[in-house]
PDB file of N, CA and C in Angstrom:
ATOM      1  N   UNK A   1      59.895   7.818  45.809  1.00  0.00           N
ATOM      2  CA  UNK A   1      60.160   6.823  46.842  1.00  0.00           C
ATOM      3  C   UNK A   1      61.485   7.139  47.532  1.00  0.00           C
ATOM      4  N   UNK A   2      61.728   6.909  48.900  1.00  0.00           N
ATOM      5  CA  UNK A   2      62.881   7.183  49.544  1.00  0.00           C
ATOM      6  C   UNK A   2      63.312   5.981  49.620  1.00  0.00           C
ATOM      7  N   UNK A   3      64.793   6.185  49.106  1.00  0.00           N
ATOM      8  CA  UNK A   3      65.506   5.031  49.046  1.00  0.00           C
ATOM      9  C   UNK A   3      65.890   4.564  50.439  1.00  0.00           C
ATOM     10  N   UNK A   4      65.927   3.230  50.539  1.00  0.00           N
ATOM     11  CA  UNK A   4      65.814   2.115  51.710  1.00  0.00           C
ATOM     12  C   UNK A   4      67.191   1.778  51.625  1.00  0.00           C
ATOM     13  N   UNK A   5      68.503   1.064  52.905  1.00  0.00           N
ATOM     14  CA  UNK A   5      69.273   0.463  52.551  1.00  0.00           C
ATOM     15  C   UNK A   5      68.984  -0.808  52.560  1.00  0.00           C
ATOM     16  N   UNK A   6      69.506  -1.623  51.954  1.00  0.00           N
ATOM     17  CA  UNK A   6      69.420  -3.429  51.999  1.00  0.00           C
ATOM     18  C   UNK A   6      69.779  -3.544  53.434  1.00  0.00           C
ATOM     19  N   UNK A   7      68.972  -4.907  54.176  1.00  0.00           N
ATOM     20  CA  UNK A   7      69.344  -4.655  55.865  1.00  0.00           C
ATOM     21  C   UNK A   7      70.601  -6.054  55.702  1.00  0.00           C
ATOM     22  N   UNK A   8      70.696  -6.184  54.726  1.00  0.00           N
ATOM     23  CA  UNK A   8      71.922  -7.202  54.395  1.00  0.00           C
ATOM     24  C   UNK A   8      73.491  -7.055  53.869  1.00  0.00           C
ATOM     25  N   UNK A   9      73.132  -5.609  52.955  1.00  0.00           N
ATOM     26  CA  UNK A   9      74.918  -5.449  52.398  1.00  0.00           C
ATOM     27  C   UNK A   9      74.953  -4.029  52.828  1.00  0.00           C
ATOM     28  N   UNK A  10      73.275  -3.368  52.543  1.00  0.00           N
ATOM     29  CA  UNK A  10      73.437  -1.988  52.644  1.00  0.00           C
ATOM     30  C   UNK A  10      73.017  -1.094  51.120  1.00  0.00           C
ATOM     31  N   UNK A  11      73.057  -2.084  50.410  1.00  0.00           N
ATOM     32  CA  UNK A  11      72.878  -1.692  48.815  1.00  0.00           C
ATOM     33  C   UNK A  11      71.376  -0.593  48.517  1.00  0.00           C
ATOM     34  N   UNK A  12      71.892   0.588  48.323  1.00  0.00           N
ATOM     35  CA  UNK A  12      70.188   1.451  48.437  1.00  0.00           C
ATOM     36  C   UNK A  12      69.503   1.074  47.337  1.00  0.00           C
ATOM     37  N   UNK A  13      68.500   0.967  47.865  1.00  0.00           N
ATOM     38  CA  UNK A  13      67.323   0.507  46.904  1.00  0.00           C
ATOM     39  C   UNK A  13      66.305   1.721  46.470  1.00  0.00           C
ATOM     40  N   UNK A  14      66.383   2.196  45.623  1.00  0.00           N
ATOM     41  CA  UNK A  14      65.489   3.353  45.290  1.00  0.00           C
ATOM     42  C   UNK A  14      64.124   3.087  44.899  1.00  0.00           C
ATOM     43  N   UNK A  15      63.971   1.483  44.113  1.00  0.00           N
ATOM     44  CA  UNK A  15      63.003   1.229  43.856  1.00  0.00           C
ATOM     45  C   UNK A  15      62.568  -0.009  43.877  1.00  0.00           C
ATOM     46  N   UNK A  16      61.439  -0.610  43.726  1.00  0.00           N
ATOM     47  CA  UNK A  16      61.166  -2.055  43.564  1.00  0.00           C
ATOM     48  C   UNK A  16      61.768  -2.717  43.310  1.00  0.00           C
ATOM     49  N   UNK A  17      62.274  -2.484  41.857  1.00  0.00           N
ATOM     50  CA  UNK A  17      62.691  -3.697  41.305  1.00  0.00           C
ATOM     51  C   UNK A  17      64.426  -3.576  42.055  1.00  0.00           C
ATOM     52  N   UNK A  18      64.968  -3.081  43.073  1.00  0.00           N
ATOM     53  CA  UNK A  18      65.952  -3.009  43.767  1.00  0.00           C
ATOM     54  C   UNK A  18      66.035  -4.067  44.956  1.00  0.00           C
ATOM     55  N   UNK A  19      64.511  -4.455  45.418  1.00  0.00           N
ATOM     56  CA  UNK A  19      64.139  -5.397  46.531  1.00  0.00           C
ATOM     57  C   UNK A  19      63.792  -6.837  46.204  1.00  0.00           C
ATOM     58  N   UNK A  20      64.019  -7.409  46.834  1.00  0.00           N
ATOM     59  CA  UNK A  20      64.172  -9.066  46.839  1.00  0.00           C
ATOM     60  C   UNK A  20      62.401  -9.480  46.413  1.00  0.00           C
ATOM     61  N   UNK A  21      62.286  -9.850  45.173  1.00  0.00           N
ATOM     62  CA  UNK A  21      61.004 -10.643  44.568  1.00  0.00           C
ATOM     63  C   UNK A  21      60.558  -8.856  43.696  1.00  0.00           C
ATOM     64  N   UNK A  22      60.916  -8.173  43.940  1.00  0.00           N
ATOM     65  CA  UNK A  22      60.110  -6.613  43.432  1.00  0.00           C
ATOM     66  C   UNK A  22      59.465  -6.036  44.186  1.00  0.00           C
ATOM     67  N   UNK A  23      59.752  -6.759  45.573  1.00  0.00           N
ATOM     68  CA  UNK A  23      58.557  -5.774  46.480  1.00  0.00           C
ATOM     69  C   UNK A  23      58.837  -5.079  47.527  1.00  0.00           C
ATOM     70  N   UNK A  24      58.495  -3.987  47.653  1.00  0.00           N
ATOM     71  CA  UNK A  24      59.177  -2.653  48.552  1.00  0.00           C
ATOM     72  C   UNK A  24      59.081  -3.091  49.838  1.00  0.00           C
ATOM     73  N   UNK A  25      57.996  -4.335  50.292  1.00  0.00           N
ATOM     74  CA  UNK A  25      57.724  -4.776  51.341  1.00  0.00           C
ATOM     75  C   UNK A  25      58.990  -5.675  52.113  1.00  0.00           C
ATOM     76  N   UNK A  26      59.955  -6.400  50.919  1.00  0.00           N
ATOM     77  CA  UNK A  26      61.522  -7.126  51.385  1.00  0.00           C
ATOM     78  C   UNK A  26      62.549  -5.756  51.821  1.00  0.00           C
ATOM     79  N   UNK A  27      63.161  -5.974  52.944  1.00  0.00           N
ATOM     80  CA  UNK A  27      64.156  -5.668  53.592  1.00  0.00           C
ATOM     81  C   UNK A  27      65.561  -5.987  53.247  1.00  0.00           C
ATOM     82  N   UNK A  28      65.366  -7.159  52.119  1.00  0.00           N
ATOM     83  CA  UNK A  28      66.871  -7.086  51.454  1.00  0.00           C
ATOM     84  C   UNK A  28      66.460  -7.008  49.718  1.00  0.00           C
ATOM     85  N   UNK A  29      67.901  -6.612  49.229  1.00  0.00           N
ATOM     86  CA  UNK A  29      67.842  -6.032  47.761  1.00  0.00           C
ATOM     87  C   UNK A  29      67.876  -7.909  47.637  1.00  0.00           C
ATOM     88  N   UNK A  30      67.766  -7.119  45.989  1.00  0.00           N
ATOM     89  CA  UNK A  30      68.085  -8.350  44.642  1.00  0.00           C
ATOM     90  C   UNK A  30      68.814  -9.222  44.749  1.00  0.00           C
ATOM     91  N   UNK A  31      69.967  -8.790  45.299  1.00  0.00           N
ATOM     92  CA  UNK A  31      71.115  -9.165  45.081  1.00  0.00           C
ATOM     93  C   UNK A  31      71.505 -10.375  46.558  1.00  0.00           C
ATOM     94  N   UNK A  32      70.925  -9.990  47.461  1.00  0.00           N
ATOM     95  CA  UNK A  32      70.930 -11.110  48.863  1.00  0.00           C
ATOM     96  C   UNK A  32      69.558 -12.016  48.978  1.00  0.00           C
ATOM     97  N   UNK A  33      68.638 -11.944  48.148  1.00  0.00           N
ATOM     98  CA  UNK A  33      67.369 -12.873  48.019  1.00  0.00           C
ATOM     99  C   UNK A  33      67.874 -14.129  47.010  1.00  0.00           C
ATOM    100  N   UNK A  34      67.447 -15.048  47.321  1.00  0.00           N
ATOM    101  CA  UNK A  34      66.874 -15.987  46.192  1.00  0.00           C
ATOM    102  C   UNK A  34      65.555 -15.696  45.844  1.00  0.00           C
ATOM    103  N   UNK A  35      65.217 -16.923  44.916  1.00  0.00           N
ATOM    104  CA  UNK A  35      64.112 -16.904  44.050  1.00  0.00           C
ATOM    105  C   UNK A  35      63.176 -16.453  44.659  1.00  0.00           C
ATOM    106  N   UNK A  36      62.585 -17.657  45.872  1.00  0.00           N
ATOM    107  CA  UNK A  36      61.720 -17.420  46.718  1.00  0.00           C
ATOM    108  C   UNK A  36      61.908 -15.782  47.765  1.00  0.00           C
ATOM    109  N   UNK A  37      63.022 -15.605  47.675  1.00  0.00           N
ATOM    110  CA  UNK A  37      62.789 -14.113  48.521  1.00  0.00           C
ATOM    111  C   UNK A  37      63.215 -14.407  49.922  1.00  0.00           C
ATOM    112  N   UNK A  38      64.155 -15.778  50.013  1.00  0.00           N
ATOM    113  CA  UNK A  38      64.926 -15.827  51.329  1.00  0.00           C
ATOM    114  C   UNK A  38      66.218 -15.188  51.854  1.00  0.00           C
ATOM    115  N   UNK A  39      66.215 -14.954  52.492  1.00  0.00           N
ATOM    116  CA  UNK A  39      67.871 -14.019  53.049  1.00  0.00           C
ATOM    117  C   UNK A  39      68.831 -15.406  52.250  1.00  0.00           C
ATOM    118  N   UNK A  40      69.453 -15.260  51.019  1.00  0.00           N
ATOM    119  CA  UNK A  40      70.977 -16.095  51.123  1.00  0.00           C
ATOM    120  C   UNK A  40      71.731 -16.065  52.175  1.00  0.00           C
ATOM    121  N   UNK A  41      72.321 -16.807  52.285  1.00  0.00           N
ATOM    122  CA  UNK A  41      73.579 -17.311  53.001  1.00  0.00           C
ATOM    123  C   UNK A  41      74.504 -16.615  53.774  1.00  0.00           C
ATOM    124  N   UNK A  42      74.845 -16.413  54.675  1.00  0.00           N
ATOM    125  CA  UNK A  42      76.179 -15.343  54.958  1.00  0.00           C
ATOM    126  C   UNK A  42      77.365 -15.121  53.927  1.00  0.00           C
ATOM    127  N   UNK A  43      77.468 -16.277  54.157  1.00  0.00           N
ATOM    128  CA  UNK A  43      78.712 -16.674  52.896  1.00  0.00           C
ATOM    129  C   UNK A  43      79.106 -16.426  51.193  1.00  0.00           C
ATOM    130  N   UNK A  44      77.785 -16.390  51.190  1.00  0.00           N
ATOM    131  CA  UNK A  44      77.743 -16.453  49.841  1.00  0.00           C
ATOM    132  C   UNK A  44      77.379 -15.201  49.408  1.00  0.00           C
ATOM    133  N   UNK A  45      76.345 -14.714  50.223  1.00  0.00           N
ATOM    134  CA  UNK A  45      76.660 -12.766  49.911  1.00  0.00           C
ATOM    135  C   UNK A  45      78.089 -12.102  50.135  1.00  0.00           C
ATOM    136  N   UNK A  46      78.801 -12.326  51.113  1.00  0.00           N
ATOM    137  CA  UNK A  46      80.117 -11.785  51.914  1.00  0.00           C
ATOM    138  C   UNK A  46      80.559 -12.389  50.263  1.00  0.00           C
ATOM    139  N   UNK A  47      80.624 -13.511  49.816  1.00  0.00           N
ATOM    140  CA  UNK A  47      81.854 -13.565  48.457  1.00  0.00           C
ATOM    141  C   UNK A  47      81.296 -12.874  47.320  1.00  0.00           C
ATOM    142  N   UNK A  48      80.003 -12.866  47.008  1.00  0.00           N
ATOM    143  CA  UNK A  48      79.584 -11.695  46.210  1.00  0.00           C
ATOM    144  C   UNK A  48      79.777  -9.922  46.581  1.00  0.00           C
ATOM    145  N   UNK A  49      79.674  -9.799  47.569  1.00  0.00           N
ATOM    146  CA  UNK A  49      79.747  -8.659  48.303  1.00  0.00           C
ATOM    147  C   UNK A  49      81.568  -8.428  48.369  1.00  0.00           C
ATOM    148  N   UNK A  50      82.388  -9.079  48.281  1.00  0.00           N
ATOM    149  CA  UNK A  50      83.697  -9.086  47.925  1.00  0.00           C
ATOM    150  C   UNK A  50      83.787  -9.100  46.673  1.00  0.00           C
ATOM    151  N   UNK A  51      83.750  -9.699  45.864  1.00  0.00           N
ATOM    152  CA  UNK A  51      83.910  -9.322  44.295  1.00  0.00           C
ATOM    153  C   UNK A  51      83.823  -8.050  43.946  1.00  0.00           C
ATOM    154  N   UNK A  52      82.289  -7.498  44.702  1.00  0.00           N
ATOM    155  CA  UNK A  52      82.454  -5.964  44.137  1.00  0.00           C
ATOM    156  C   UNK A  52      83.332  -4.970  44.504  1.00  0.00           C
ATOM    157  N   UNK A  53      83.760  -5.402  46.327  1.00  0.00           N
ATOM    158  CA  UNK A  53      85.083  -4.284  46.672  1.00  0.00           C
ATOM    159  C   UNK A  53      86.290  -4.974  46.779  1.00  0.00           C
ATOM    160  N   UNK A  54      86.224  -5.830  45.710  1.00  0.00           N
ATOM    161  CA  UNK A  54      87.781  -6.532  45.229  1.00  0.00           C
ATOM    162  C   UNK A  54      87.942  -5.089  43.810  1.00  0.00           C
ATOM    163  N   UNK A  55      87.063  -4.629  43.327  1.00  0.00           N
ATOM    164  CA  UNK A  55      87.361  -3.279  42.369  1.00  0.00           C
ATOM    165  C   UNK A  55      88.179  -2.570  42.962  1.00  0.00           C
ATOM    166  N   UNK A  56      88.535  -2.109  44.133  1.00  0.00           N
ATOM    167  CA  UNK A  56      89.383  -1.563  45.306  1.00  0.00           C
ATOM    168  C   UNK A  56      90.156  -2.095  45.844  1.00  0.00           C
ATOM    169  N   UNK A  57      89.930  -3.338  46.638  1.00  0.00           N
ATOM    170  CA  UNK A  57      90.833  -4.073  47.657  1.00  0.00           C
ATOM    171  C   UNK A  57      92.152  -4.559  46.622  1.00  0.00           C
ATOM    172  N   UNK A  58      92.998  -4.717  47.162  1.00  0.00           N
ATOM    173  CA  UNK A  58      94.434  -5.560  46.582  1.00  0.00           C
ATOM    174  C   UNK A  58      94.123  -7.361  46.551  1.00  0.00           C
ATOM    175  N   UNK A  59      93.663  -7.680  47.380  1.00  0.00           N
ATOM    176  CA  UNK A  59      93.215  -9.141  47.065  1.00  0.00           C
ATOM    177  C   UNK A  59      91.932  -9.736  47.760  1.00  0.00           C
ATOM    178  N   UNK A  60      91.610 -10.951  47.010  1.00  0.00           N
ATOM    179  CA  UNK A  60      90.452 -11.422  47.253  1.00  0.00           C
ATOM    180  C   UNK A  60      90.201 -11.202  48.680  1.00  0.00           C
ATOM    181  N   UNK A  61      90.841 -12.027  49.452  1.00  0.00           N
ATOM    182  CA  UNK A  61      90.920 -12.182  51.078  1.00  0.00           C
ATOM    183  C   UNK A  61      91.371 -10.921  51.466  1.00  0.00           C
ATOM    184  N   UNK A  62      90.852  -9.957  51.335  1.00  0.00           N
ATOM    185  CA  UNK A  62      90.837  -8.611  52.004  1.00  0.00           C
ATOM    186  C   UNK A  62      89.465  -7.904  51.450  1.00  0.00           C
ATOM    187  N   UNK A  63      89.199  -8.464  50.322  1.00  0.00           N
ATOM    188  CA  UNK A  63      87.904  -7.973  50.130  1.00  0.00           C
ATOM    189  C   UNK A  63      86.622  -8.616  50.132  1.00  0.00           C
ATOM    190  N   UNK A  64      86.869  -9.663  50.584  1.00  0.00           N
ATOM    191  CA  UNK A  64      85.792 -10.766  51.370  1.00  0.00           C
ATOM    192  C   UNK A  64      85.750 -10.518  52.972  1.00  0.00           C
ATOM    193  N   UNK A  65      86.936  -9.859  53.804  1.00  0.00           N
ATOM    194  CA  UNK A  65      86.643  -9.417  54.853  1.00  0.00           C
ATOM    195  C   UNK A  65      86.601  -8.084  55.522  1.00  0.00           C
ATOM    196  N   UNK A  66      86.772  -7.364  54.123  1.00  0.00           N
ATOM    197  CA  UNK A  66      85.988  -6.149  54.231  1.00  0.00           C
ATOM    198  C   UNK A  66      84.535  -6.349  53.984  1.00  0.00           C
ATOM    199  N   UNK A  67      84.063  -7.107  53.405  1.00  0.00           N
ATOM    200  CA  UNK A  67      82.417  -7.517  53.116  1.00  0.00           C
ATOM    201  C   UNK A  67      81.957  -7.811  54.358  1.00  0.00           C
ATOM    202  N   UNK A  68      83.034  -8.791  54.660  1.00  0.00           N
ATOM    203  CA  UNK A  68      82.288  -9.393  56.474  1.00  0.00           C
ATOM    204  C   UNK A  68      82.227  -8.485  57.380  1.00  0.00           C
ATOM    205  N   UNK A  69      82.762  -7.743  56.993  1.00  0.00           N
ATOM    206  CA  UNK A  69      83.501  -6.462  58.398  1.00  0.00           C
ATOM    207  C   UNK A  69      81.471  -5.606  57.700  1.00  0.00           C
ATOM    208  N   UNK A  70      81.585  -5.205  56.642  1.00  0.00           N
ATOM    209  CA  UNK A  70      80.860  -3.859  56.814  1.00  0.00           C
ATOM    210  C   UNK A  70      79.369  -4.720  56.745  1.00  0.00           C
ATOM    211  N   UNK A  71      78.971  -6.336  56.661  1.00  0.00           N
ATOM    212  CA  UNK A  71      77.545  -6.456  56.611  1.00  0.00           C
ATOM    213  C   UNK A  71      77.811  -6.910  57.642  1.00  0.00           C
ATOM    214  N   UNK A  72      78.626  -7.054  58.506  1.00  0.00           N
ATOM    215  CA  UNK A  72      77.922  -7.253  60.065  1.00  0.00           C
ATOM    216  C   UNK A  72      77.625  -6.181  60.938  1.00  0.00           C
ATOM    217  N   UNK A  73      77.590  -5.032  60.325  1.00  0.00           N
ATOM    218  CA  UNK A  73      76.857  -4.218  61.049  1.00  0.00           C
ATOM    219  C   UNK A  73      74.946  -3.759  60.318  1.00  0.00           C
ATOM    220  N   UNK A  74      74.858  -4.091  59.399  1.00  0.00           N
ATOM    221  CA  UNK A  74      73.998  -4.392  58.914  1.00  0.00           C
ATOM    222  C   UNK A  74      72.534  -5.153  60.004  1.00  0.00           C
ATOM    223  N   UNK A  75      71.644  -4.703  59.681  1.00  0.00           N
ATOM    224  CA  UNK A  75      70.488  -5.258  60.854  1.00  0.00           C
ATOM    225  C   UNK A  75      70.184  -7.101  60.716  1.00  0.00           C
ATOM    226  N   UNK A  76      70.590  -7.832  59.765  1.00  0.00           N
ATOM    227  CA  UNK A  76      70.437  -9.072  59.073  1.00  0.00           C
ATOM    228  C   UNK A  76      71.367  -9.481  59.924  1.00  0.00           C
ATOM    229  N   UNK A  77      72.589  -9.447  59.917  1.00  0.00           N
ATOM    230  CA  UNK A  77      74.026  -9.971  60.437  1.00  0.00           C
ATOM    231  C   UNK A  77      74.378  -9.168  61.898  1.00  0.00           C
ATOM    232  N   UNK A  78      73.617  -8.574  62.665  1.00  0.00           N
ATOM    233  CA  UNK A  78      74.319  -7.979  63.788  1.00  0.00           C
ATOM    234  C   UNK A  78      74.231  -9.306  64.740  1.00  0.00           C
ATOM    235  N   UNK A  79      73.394 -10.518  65.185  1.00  0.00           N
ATOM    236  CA  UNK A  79      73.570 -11.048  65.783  1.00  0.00           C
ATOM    237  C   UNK A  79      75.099 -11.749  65.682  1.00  0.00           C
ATOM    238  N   UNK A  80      74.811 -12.246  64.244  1.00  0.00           N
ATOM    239  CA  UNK A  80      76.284 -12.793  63.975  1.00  0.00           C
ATOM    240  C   UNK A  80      77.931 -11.939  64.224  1.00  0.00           C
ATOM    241  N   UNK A  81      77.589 -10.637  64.282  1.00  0.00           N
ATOM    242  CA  UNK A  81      78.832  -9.917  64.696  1.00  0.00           C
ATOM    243  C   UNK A  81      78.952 -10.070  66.664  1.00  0.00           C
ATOM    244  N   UNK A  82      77.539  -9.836  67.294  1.00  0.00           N
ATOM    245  CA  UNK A  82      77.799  -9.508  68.493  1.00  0.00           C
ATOM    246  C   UNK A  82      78.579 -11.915  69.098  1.00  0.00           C
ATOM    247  N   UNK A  83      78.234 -12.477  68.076  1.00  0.00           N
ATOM    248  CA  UNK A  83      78.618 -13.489  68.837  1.00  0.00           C
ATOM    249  C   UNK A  83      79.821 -14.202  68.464  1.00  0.00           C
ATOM    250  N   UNK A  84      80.685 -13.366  67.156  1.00  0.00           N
ATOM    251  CA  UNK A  84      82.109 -13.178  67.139  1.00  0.00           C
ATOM    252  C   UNK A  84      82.990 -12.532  67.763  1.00  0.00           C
ATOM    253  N   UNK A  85      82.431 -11.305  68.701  1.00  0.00           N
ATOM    254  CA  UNK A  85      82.781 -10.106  69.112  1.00  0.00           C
ATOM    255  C   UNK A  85      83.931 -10.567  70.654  1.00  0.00           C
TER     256      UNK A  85
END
């Protein structure tokens, strides 16, 4: 299988169980679905999506808007970038 990026953080998905519900057919990973297999929140991915490049960043609030910065280019969040822009 050719790995897919998440159209939400970007997270490659190599396989099923990488996509939102297990199915190669979702456009976002595991990790930006709920149960049902809905896009979460802006918000609440961007602070998960910061936690992980808080491993790097110097503080929280730099690595929550490095999250915002790199999933708004993402196909999920581009509207939301072009109407901050």
């Amino acid at each position: 299988m050719k790995t897919k990026p998440c159209s939400s953080c970007g997270y490659p998905m190599g396989s099923a169980k990488d996509h939102g519900l297990g199915r190669l057919s979702m456009p976002y990973c595991l990790h930006c679905t709920d149960e049902q297999g809905n896009l979460k929140d802006f918000e609440e991915i961007r602070a998960l999506f910061g936690t992980w490049i808080l491993k790097t960043a110097k503080t929280k609030e730099g690595a929550e808007f490095l999250a915002g910065w790199l999933m708004s280019y993402q196909p999920a969040w581009q509207k939301r970038r072009k109407a901050t822009a």
